[in-house]
PDB file of N, CA and C in Angstrom:
ATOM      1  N   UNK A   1     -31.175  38.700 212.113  1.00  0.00           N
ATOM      2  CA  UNK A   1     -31.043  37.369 212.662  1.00  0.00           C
ATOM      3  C   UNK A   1     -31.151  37.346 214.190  1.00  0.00           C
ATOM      4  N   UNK A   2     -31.077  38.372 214.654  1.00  0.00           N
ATOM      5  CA  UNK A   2     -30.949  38.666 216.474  1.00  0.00           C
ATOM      6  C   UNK A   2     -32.557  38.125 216.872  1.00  0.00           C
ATOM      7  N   UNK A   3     -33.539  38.105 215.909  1.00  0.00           N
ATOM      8  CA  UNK A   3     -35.244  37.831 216.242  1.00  0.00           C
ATOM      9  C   UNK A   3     -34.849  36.156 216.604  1.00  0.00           C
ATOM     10  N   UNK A   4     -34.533  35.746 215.764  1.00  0.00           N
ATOM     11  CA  UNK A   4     -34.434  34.287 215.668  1.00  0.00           C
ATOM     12  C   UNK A   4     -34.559  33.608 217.065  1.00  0.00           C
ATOM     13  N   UNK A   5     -34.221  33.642 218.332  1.00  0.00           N
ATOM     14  CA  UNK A   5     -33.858  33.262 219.448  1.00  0.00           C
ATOM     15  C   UNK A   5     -35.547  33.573 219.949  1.00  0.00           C
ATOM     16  N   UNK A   6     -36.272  34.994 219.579  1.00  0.00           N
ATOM     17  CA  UNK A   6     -37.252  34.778 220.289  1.00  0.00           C
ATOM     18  C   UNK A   6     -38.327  34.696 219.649  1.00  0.00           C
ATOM     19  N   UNK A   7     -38.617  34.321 218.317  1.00  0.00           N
ATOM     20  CA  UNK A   7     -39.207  33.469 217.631  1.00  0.00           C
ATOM     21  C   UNK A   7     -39.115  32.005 217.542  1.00  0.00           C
ATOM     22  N   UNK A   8     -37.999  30.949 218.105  1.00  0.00           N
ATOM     23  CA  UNK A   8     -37.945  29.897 218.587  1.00  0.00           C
ATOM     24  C   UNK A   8     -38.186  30.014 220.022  1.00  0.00           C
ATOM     25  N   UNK A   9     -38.115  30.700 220.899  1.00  0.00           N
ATOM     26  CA  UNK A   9     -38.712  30.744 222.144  1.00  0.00           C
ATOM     27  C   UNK A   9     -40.275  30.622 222.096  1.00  0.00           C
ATOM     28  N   UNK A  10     -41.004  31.652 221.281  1.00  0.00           N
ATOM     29  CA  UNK A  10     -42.232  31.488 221.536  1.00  0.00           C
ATOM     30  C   UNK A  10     -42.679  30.424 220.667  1.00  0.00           C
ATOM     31  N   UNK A  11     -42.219  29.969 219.781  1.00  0.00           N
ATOM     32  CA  UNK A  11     -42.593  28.701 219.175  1.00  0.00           C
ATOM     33  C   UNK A  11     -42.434  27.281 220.157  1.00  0.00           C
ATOM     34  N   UNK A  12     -41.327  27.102 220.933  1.00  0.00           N
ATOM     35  CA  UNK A  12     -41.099  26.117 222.054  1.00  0.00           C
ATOM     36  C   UNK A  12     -42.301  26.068 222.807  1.00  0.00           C
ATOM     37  N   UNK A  13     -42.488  27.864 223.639  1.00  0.00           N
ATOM     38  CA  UNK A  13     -43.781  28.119 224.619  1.00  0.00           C
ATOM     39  C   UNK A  13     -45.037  27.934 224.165  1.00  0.00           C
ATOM     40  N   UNK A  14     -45.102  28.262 223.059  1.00  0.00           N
ATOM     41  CA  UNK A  14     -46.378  27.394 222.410  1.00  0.00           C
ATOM     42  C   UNK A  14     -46.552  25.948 222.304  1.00  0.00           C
ATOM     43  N   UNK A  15     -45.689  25.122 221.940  1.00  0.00           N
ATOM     44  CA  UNK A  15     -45.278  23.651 222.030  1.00  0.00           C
ATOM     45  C   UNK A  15     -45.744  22.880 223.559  1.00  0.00           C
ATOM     46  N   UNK A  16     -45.407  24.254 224.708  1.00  0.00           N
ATOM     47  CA  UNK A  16     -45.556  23.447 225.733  1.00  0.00           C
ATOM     48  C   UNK A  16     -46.408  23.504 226.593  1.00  0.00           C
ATOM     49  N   UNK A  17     -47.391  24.949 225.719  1.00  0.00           N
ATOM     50  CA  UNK A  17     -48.497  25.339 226.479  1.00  0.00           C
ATOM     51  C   UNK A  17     -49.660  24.620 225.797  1.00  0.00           C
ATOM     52  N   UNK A  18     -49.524  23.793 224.672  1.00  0.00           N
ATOM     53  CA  UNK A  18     -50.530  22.319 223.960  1.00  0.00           C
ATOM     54  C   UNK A  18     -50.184  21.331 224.947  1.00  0.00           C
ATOM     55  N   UNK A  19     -49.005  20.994 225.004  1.00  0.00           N
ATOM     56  CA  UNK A  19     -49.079  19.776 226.193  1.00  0.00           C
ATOM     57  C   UNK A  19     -49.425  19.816 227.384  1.00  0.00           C
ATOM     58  N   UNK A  20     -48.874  21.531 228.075  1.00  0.00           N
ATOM     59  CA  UNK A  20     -49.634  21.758 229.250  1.00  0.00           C
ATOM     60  C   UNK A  20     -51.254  21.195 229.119  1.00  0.00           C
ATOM     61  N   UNK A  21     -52.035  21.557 228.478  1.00  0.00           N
ATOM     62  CA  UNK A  21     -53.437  21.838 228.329  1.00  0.00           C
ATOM     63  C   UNK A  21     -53.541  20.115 228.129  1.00  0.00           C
ATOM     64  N   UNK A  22     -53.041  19.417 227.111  1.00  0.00           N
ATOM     65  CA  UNK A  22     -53.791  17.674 227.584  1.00  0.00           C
ATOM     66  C   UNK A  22     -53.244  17.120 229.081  1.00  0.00           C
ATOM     67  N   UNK A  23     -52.256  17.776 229.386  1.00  0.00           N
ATOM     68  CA  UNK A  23     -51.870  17.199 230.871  1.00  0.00           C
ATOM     69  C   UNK A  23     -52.395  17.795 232.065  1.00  0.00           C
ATOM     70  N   UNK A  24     -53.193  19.133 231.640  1.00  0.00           N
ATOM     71  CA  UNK A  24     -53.835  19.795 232.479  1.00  0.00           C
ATOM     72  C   UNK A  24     -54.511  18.925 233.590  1.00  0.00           C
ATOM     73  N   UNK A  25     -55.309  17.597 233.355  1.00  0.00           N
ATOM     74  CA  UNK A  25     -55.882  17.521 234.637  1.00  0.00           C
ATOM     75  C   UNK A  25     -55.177  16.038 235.471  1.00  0.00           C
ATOM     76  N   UNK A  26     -53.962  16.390 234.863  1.00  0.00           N
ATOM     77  CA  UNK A  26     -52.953  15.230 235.710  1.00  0.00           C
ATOM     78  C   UNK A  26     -52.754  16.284 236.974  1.00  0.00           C
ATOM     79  N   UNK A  27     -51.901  14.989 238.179  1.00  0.00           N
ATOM     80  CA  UNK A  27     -51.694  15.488 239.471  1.00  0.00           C
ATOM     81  C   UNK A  27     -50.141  16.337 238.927  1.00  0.00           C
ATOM     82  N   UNK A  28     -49.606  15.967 238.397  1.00  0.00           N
ATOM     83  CA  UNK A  28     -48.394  17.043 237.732  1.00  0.00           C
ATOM     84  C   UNK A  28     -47.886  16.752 236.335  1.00  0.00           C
ATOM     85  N   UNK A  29     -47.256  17.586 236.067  1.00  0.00           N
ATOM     86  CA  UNK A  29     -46.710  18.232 234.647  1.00  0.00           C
ATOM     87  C   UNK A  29     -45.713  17.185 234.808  1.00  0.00           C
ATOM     88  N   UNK A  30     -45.427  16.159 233.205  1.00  0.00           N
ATOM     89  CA  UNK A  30     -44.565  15.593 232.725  1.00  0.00           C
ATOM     90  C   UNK A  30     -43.030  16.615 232.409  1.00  0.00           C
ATOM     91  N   UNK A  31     -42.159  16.098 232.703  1.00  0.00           N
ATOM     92  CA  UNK A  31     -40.734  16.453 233.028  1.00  0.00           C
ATOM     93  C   UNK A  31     -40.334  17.128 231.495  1.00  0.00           C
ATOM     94  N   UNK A  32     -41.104  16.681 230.156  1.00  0.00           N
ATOM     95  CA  UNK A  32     -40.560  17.327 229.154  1.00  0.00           C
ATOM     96  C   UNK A  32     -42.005  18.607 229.001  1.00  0.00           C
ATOM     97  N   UNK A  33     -42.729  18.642 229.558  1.00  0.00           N
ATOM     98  CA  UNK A  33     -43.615  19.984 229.245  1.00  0.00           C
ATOM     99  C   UNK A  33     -43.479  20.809 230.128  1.00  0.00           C
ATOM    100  N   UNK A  34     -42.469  20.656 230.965  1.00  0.00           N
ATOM    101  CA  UNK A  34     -41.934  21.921 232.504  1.00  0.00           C
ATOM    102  C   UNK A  34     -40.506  22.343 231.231  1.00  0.00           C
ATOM    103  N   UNK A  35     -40.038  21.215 230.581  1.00  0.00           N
ATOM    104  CA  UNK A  35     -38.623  21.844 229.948  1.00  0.00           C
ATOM    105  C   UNK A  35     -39.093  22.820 228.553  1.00  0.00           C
ATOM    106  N   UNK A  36     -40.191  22.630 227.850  1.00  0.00           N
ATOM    107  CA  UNK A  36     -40.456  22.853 226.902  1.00  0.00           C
ATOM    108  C   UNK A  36     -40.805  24.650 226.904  1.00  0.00           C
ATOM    109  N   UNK A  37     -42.400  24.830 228.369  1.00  0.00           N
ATOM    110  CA  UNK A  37     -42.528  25.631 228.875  1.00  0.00           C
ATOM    111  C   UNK A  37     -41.257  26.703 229.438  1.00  0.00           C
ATOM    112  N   UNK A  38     -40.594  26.147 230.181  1.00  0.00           N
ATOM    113  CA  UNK A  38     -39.738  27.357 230.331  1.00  0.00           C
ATOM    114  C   UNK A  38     -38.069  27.238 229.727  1.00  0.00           C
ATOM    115  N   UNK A  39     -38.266  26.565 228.843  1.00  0.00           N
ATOM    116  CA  UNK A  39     -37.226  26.614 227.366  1.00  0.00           C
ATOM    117  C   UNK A  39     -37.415  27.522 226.864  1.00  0.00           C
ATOM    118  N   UNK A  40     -39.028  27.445 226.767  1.00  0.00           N
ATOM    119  CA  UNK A  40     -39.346  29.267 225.705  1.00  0.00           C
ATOM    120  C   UNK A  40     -39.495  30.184 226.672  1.00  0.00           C
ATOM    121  N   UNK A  41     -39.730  29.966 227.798  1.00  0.00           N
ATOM    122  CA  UNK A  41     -39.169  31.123 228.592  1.00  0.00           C
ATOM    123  C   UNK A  41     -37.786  32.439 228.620  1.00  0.00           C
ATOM    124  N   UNK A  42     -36.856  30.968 228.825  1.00  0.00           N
ATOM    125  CA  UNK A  42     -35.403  31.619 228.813  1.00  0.00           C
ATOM    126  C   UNK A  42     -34.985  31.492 227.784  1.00  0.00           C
ATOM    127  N   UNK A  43     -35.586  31.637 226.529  1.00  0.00           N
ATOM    128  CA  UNK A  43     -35.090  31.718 225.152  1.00  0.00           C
ATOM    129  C   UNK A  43     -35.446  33.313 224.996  1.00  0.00           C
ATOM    130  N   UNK A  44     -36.686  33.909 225.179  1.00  0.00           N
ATOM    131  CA  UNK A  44     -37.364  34.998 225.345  1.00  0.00           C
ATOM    132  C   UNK A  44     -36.829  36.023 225.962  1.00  0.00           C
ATOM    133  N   UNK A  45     -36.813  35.290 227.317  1.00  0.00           N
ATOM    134  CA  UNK A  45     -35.545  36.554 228.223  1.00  0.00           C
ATOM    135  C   UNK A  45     -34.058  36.737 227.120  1.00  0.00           C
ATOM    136  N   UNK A  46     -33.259  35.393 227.128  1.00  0.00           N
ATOM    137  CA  UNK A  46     -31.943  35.692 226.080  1.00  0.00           C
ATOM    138  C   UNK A  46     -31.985  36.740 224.567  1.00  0.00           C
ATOM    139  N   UNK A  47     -33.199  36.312 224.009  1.00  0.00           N
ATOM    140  CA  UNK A  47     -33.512  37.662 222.952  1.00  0.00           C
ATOM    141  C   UNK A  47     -33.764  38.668 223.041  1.00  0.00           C
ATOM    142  N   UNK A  48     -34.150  39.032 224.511  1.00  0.00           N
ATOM    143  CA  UNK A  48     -34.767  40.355 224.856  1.00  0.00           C
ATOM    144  C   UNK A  48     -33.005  40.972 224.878  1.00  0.00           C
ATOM    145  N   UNK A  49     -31.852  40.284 225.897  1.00  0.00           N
ATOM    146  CA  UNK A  49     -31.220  40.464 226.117  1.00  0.00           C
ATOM    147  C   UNK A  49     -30.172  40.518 224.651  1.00  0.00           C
ATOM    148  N   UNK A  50     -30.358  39.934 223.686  1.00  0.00           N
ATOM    149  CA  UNK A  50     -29.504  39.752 222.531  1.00  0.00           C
ATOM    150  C   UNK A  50     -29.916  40.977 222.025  1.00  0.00           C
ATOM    151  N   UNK A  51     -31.577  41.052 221.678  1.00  0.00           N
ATOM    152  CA  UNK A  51     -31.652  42.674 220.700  1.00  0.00           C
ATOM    153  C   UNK A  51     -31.263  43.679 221.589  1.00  0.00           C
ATOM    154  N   UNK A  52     -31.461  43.967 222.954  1.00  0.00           N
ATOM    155  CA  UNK A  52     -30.677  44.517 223.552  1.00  0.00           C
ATOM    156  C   UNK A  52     -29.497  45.248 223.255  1.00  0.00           C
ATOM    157  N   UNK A  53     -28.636  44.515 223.316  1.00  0.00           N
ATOM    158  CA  UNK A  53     -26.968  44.403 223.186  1.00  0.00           C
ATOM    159  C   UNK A  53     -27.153  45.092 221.446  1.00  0.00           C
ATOM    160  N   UNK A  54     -27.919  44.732 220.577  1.00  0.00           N
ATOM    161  CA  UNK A  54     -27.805  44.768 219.205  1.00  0.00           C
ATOM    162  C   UNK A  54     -27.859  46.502 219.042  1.00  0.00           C
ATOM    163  N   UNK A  55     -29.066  46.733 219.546  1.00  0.00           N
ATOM    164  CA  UNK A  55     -29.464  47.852 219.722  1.00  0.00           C
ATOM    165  C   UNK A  55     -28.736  49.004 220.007  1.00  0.00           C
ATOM    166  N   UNK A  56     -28.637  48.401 221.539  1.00  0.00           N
ATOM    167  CA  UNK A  56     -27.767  49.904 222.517  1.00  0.00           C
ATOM    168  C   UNK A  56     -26.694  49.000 223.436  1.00  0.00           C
ATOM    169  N   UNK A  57     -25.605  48.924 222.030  1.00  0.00           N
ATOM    170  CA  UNK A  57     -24.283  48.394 222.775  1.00  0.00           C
ATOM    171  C   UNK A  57     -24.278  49.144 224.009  1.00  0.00           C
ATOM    172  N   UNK A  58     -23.755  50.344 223.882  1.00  0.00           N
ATOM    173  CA  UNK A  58     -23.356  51.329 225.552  1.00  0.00           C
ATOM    174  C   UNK A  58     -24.062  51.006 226.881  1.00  0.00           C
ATOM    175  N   UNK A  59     -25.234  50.329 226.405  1.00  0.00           N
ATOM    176  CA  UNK A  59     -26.365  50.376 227.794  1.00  0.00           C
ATOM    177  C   UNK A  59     -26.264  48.563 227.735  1.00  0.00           C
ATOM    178  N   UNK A  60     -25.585  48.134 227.183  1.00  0.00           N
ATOM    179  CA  UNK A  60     -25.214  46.342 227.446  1.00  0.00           C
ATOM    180  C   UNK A  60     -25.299  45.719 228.879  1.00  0.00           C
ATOM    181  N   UNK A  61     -23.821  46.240 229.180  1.00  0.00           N
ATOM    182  CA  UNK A  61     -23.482  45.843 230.476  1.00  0.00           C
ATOM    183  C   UNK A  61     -24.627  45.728 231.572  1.00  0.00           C
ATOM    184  N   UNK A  62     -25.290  46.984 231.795  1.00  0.00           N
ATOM    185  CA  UNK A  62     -26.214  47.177 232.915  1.00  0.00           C
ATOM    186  C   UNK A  62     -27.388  46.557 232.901  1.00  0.00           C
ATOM    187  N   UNK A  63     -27.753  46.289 231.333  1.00  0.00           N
ATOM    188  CA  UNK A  63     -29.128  45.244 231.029  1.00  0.00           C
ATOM    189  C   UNK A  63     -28.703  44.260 231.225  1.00  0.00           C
ATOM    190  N   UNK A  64     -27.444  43.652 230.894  1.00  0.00           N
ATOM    191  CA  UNK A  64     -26.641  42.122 230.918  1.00  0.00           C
ATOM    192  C   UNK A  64     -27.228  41.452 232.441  1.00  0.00           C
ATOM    193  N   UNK A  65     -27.031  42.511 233.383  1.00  0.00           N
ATOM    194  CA  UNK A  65     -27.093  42.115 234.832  1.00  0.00           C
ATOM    195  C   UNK A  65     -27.982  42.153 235.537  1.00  0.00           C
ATOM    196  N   UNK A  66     -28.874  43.455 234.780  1.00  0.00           N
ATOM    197  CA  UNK A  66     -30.618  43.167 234.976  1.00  0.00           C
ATOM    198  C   UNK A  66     -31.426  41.849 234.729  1.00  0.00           C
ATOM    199  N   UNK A  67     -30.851  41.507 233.368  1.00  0.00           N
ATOM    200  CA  UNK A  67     -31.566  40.354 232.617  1.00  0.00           C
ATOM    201  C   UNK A  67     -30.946  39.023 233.369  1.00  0.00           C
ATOM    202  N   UNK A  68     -29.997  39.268 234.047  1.00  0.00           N
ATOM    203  CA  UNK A  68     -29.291  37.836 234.264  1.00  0.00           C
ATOM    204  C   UNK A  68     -29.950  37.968 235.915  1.00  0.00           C
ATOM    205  N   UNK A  69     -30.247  38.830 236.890  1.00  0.00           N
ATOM    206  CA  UNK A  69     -31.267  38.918 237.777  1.00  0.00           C
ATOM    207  C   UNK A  69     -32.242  37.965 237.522  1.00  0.00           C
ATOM    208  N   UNK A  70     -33.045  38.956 236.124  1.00  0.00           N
ATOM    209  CA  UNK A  70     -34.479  38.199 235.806  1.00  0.00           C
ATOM    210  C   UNK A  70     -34.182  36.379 235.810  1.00  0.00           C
ATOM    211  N   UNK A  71     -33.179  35.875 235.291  1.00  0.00           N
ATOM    212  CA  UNK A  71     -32.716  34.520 234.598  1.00  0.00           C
ATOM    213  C   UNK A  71     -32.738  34.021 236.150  1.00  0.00           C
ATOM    214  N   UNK A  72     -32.313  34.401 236.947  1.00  0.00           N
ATOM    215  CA  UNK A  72     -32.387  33.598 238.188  1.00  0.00           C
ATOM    216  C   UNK A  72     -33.338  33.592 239.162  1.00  0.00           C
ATOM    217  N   UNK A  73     -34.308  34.636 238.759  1.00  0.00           N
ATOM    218  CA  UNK A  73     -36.022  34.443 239.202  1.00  0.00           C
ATOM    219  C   UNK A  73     -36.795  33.398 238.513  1.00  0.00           C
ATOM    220  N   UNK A  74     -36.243  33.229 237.350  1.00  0.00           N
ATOM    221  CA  UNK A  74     -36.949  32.830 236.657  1.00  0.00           C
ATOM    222  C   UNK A  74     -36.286  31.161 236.701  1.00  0.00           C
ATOM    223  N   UNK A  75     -35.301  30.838 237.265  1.00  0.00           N
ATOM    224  CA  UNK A  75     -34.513  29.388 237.490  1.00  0.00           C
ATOM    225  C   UNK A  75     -35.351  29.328 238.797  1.00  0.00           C
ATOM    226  N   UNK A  76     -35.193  30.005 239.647  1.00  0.00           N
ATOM    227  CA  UNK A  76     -35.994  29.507 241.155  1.00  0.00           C
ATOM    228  C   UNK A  76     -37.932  29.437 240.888  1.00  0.00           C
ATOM    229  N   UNK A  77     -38.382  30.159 239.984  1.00  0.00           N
ATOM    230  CA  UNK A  77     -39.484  29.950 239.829  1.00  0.00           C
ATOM    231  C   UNK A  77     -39.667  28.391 239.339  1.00  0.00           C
ATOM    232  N   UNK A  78     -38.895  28.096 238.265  1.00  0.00           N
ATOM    233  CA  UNK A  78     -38.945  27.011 237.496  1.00  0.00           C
ATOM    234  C   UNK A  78     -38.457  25.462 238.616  1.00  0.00           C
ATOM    235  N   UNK A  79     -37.881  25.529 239.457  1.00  0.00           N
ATOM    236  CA  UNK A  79     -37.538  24.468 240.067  1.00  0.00           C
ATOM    237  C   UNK A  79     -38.598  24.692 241.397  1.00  0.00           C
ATOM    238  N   UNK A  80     -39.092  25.986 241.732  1.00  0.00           N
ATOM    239  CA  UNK A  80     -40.398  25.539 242.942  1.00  0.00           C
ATOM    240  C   UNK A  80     -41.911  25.375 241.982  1.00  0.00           C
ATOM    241  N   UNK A  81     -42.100  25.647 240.608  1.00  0.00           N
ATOM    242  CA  UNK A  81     -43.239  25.098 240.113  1.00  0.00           C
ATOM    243  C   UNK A  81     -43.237  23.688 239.727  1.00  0.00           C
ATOM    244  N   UNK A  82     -42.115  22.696 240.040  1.00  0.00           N
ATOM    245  CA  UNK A  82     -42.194  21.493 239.767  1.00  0.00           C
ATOM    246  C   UNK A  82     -42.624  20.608 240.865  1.00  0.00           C
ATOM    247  N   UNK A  83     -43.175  21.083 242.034  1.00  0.00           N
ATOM    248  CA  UNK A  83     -43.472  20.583 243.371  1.00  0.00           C
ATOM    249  C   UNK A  83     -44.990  21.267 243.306  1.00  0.00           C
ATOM    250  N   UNK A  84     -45.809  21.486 242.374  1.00  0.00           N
ATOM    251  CA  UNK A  84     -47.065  22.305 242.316  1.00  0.00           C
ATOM    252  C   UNK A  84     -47.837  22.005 241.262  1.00  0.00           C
ATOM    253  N   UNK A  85     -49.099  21.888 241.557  1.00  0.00           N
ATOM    254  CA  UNK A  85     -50.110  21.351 240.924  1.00  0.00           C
ATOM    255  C   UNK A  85     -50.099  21.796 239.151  1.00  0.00           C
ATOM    256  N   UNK A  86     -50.405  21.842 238.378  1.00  0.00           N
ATOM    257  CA  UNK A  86     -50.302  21.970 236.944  1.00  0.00           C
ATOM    258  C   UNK A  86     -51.617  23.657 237.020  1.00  0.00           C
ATOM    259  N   UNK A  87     -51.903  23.982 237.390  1.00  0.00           N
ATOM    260  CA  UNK A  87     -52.854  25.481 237.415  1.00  0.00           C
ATOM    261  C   UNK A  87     -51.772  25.920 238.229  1.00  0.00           C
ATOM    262  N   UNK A  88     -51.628  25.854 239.721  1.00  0.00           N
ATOM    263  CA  UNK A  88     -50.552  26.262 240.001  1.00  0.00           C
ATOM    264  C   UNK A  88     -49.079  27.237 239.474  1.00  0.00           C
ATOM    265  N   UNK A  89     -48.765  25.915 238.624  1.00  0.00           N
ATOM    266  CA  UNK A  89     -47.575  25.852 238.390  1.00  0.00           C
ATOM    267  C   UNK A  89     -47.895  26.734 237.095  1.00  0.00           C
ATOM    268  N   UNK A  90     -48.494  27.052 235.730  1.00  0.00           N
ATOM    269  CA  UNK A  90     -49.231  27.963 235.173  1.00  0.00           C
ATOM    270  C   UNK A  90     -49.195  29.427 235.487  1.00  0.00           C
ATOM    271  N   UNK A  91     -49.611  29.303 236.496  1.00  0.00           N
ATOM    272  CA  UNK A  91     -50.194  30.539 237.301  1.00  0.00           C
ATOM    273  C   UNK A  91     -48.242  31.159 237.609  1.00  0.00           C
ATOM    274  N   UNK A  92     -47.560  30.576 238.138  1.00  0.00           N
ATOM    275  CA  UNK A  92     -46.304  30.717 238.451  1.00  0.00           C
ATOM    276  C   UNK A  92     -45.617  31.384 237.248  1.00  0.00           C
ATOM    277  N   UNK A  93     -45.648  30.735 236.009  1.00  0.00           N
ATOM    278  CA  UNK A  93     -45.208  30.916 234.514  1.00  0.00           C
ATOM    279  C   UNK A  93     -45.891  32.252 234.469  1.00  0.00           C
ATOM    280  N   UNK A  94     -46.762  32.234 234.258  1.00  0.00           N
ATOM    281  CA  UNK A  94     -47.850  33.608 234.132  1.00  0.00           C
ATOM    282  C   UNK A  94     -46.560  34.448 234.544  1.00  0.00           C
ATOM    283  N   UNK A  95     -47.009  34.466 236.178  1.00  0.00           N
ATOM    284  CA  UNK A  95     -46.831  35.708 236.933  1.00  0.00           C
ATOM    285  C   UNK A  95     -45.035  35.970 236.472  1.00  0.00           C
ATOM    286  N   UNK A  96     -44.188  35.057 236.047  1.00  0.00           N
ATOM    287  CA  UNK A  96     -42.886  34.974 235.898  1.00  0.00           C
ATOM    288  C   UNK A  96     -43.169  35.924 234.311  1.00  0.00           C
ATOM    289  N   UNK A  97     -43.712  35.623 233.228  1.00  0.00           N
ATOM    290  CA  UNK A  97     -43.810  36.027 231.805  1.00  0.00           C
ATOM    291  C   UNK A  97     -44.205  37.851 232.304  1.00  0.00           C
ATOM    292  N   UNK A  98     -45.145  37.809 233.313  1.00  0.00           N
ATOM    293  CA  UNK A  98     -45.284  39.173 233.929  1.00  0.00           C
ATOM    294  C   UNK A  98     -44.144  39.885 234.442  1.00  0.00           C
ATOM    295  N   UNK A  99     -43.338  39.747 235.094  1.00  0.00           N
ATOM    296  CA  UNK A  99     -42.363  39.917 235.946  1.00  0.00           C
ATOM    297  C   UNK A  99     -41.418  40.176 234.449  1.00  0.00           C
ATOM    298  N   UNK A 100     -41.096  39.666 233.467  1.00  0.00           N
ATOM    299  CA  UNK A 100     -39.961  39.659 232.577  1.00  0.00           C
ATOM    300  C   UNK A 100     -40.587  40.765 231.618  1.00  0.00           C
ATOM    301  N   UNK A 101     -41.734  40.890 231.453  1.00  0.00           N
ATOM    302  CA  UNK A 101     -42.311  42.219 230.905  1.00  0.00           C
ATOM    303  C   UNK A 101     -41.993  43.321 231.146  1.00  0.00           C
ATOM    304  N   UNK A 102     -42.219  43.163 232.699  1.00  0.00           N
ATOM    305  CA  UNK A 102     -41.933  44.592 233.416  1.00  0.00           C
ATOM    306  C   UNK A 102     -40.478  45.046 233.188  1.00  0.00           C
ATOM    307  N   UNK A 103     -40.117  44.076 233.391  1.00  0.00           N
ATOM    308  CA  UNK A 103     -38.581  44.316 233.532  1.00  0.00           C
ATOM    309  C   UNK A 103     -37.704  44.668 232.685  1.00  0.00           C
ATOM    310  N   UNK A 104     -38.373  44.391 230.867  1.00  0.00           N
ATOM    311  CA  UNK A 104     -37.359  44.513 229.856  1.00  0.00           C
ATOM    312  C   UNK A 104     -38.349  46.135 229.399  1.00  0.00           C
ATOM    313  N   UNK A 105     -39.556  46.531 229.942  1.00  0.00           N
ATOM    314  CA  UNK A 105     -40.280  47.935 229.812  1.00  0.00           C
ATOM    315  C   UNK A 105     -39.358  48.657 230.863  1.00  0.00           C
ATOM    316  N   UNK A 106     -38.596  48.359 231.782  1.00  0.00           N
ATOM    317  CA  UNK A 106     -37.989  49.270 232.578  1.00  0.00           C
ATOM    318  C   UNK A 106     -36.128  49.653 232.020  1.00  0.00           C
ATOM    319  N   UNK A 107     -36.105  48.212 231.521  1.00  0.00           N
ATOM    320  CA  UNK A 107     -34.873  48.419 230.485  1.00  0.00           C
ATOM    321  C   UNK A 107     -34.639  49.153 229.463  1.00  0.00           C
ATOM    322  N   UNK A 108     -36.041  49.166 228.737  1.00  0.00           N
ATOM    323  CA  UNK A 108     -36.154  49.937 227.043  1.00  0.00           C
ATOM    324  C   UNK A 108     -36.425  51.629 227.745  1.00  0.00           C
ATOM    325  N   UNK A 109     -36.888  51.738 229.090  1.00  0.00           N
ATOM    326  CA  UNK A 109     -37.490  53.738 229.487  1.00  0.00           C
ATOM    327  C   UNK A 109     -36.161  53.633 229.744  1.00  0.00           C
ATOM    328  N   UNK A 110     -35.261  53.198 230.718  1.00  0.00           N
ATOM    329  CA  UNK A 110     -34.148  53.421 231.154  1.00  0.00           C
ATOM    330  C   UNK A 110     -32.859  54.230 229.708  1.00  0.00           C
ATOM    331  N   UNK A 111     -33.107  53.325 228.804  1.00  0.00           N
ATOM    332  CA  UNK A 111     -32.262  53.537 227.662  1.00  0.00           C
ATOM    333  C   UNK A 111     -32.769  54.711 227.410  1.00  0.00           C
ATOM    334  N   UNK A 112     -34.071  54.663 226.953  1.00  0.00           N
ATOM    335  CA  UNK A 112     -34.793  55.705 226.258  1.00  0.00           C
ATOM    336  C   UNK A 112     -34.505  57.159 227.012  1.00  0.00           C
ATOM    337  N   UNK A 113     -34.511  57.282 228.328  1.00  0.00           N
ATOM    338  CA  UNK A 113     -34.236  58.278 229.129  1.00  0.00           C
ATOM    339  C   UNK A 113     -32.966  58.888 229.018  1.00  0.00           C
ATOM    340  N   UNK A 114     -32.155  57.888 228.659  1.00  0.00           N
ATOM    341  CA  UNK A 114     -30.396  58.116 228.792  1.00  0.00           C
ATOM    342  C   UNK A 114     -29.967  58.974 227.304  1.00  0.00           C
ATOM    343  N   UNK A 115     -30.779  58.464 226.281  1.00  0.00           N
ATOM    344  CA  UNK A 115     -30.483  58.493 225.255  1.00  0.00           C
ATOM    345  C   UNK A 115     -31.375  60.000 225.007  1.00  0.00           C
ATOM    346  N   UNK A 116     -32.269  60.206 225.542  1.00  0.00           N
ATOM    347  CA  UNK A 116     -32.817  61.793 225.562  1.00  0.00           C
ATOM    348  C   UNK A 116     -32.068  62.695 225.926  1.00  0.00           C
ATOM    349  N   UNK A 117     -31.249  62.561 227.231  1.00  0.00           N
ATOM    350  CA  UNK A 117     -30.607  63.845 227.796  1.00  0.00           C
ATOM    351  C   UNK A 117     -29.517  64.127 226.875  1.00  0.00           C
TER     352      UNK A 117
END
């Protein structure tokens, strides 16, 4: 049941990356396809962070605070892409979905490393 969170995440991000695309050539993104978009954002990060915890209780804490880092890159991304053109603001999501990649691949070697020695 721990999937659940990021299987409704990417189902949301899909939801809001259809509306992105008909609103695409407005001067900006309607107020419910910025919430929709990075709804499944931070649904994604929270599951990364839930199987996490599921996984490798012992290594919790230190991902808890990694991931809650990422959560507040990812709040300041989300409130300066609402002042930015709809490619823009895209492009922002992108590079943010990039950034949370890296970050939960540096979480899973980290474990993985700990759990070798």
């Amino acid at each position: 049941y721990s999937h659940i969170p990021l299987v409704v995440g990417i189902v949301v991000m899909g939801t809001g990356i259809e509306y992105a695309i008909r609103e695409s050539g407005a001067d900006r993104f309607r107020e419910g396809t910025f919430g929709l978009l990075w709804s499944g954002v931070y649904l994604w990060a929270l599951a990364g962070w839930l199987l996490h915890h599921v996984m490798h209780p012992r290594e919790s804490r230190a991902a808890a605070l990694r991931y809650a880092g990422t959560l507040a890159v990812l709040l300041a991304a989300n409130l300066a892409s609402r002042f930015l053109s709809p490619l823009s603001a895209m492009g922002l999501l992108l590079f943010c979905l990039l950034v949370l990649l890296v970050e939960e691949e540096r979480i899973h070697r980290t474990v993985a490393r700990r759990e070798g020695d």
